[in-house]
Protein backbone atom coordinates (compact mmCIF):
# COMPACT_ATOMS: atom_id res chain seq x y z
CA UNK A 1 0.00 0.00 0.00
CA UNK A 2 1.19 3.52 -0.61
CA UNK A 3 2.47 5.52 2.10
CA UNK A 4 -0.63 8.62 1.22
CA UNK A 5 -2.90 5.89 0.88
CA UNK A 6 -2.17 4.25 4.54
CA UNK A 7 -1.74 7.84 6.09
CA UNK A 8 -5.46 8.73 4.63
CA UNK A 9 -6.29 4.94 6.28
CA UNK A 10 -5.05 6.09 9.56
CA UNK A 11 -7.07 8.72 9.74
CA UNK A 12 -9.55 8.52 12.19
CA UNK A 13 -12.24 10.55 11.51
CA UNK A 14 -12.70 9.32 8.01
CA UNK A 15 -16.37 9.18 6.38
CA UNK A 16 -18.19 6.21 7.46
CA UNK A 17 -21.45 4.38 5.73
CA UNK A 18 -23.62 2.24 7.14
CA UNK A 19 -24.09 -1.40 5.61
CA UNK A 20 -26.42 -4.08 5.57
CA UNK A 21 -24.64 -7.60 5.75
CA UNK A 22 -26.95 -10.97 6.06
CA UNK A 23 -24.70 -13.34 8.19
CA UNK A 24 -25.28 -16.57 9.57
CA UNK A 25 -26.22 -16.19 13.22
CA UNK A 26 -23.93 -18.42 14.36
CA UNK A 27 -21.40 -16.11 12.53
CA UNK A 28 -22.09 -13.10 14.54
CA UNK A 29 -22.43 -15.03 17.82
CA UNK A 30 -18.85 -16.02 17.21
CA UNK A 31 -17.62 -12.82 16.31
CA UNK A 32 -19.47 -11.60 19.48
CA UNK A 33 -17.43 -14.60 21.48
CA UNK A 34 -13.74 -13.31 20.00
CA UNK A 35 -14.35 -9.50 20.31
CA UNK A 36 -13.65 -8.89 23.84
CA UNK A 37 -11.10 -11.36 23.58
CA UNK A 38 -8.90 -9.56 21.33
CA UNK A 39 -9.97 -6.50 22.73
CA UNK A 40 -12.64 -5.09 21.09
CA UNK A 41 -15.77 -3.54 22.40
CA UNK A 42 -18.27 -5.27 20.43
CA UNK A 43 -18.22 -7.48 16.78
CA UNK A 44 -18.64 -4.89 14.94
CA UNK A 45 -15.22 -3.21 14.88
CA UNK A 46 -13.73 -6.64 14.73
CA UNK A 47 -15.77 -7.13 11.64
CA UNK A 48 -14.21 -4.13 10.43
CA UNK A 49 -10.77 -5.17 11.53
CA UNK A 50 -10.65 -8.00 9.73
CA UNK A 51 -12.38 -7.26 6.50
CA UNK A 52 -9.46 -4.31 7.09
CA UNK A 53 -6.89 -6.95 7.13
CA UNK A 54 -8.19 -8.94 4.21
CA UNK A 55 -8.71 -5.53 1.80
CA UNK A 56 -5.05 -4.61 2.92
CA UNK A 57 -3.43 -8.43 1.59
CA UNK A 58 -5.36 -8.20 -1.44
CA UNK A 59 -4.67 -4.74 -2.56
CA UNK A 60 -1.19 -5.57 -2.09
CA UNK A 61 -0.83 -8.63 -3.80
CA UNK A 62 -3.07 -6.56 -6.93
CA UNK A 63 -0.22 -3.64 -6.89
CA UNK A 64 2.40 -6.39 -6.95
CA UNK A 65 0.96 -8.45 -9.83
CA UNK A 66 1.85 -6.15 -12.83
CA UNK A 67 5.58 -5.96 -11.17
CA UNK A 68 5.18 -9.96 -10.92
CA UNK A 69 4.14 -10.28 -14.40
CA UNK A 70 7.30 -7.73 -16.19
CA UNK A 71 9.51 -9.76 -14.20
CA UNK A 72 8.54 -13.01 -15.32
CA UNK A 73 8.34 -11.17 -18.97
CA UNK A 74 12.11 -10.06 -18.34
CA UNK A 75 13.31 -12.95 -16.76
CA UNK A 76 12.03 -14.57 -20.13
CA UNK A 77 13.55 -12.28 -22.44
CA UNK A 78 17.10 -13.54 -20.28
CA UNK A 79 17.41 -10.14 -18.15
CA UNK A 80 19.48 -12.07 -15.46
CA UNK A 81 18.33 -12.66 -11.75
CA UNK A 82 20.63 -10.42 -10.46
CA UNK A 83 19.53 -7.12 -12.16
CA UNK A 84 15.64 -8.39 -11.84
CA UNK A 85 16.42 -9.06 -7.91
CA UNK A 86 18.67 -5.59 -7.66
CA UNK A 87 15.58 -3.55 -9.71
CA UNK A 88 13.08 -5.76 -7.08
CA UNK A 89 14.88 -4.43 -4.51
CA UNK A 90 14.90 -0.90 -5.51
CA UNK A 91 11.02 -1.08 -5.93
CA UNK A 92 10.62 -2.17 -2.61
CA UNK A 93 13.15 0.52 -0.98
């Protein structure tokens, strides 16, 4: 994730929306189990946590996958490993 778009996450008084979600009830009786356990105040900030969590893995792995893909293209083309892994490297700096 980009550093502007984690600072705007971190934000905390960021527009919210409400949302109807049909969950099993057994669903949100578990969530309502785990919530105080990991320190929550109720489910549905833990709901929010880890759909949080989940957006955050995926958007990462979607920026990646066009850097994944020239790679591969490059490493076809016989670019050697160590300029692709020294040009990785400088992505990631």
């Amino acid at each position: 994730m980009k550093m502007a778009d984690l600072k705007q996450r971190l934000t905390r008084n960021r527009p919210m929306v409400a949302v109807t979600l049909r969950m099993p009830l057994d669903v949100i009786e578990d969530l309502k189990r785990v919530a105080p356990w990991k320190g929550f105040s109720g489910y549905q900030p833990l709901m929010r946590t880890y759909i949080g969590q989940g957006l955050r893995e995926d958007l990462a792995k979607l920026d990646e996958a066009p850097i994944a893909r020239l790679v591969e293209s490059l490493r076809q083309q016989g670019v050697s490993e160590e300029t692709l892994a020294r040009a990785v490297e400088e992505l990631a700096a």
